[in-house]
Structures are given as structure tokens and as C-alpha cells.
N, C-alpha and C. Protein backbone atom coordinates (compact mmCIF):
# COMPACT_ATOMS: atom_id res chain seq x y z
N UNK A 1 -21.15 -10.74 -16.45
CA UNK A 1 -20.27 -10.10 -15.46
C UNK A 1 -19.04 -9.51 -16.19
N UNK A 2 -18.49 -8.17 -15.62
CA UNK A 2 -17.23 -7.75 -16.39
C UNK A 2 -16.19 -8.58 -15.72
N UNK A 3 -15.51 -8.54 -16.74
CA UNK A 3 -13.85 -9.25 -16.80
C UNK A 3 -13.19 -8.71 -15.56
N UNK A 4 -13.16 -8.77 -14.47
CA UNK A 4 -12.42 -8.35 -13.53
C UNK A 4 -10.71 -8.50 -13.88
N UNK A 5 -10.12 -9.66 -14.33
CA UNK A 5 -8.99 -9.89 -15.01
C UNK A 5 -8.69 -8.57 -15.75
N UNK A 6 -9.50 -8.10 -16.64
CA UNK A 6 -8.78 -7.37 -17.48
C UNK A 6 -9.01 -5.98 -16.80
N UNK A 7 -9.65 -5.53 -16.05
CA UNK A 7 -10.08 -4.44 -15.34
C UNK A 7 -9.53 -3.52 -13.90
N UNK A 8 -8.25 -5.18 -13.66
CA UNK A 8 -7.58 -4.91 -12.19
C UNK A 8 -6.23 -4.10 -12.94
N UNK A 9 -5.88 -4.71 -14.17
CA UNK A 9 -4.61 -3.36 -14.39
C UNK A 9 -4.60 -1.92 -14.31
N UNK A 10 -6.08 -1.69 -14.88
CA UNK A 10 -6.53 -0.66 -14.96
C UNK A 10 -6.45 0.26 -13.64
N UNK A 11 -6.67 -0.54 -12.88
CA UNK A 11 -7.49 0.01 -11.44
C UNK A 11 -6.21 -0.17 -10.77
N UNK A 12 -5.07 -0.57 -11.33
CA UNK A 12 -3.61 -0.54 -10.47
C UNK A 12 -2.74 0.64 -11.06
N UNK A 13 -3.23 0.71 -12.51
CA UNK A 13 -2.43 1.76 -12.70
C UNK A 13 -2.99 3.14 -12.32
N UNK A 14 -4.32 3.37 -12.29
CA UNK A 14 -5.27 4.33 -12.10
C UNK A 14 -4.70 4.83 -10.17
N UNK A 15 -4.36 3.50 -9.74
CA UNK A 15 -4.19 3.91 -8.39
C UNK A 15 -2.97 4.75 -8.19
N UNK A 16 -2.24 3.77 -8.99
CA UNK A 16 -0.56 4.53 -9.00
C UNK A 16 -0.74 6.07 -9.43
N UNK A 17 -1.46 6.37 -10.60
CA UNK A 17 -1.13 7.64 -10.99
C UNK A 17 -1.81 8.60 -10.26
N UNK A 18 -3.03 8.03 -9.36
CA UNK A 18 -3.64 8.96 -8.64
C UNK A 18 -2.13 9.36 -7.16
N UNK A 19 -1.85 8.27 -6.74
CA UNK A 19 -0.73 8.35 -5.76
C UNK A 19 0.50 9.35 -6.51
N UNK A 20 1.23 9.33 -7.31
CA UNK A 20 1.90 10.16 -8.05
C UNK A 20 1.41 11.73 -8.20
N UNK A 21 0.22 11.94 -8.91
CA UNK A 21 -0.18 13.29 -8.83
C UNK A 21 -0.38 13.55 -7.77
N UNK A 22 -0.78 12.99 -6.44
CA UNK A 22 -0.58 13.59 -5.20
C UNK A 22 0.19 14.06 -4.37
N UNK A 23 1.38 13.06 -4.67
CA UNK A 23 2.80 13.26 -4.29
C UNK A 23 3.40 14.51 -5.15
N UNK A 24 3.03 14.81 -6.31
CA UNK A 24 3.23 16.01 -7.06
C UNK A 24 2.65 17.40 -6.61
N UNK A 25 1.61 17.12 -6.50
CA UNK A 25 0.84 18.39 -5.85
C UNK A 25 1.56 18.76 -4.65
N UNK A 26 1.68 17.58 -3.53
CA UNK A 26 2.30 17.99 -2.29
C UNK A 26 3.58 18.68 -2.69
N UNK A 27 4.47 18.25 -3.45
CA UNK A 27 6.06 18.75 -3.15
C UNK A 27 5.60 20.23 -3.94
N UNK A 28 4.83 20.04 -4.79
CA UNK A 28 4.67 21.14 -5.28
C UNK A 28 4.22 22.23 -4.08
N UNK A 29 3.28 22.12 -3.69
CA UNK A 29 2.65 22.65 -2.24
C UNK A 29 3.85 23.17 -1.63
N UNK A 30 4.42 22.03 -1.35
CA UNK A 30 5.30 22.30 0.04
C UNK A 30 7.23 23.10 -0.87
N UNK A 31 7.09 23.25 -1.65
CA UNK A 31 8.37 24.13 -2.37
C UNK A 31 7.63 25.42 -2.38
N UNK A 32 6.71 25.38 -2.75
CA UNK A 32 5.77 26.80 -2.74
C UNK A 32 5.73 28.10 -1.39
């Protein structure tokens, strides 16, 4: 089985940066 331990940072930071570039795109969007 994979290491879930070592695999949840991943998948927290992966979340954050997906939330960030979205929030980027939008303001970007919406200044546009």
C-alpha cells in the first residue's frame, strides 16, 4: 500500500495551489 502519510502533503499543497491559480485567473478575468 502507498504511504498515505507521505502523500497527504502533497495533495494539500497540490490543493492549495490549484485554489490560488484559480483565484488568479478569476481576478485576472474580472480586471480584464
Amino acid at each position: 500500500m502507498t504511504d498515505i502519510v507521505g502523500l497527504l502533503p502533497m495533495l494539500i499543497f497540490g490543493g492549495i495551489a490549484v485554489v490560488i491559480i484559480g483565484m488568479v485567473f478569476s481576478f485576472k478575468n474580472w480586471t480584464h
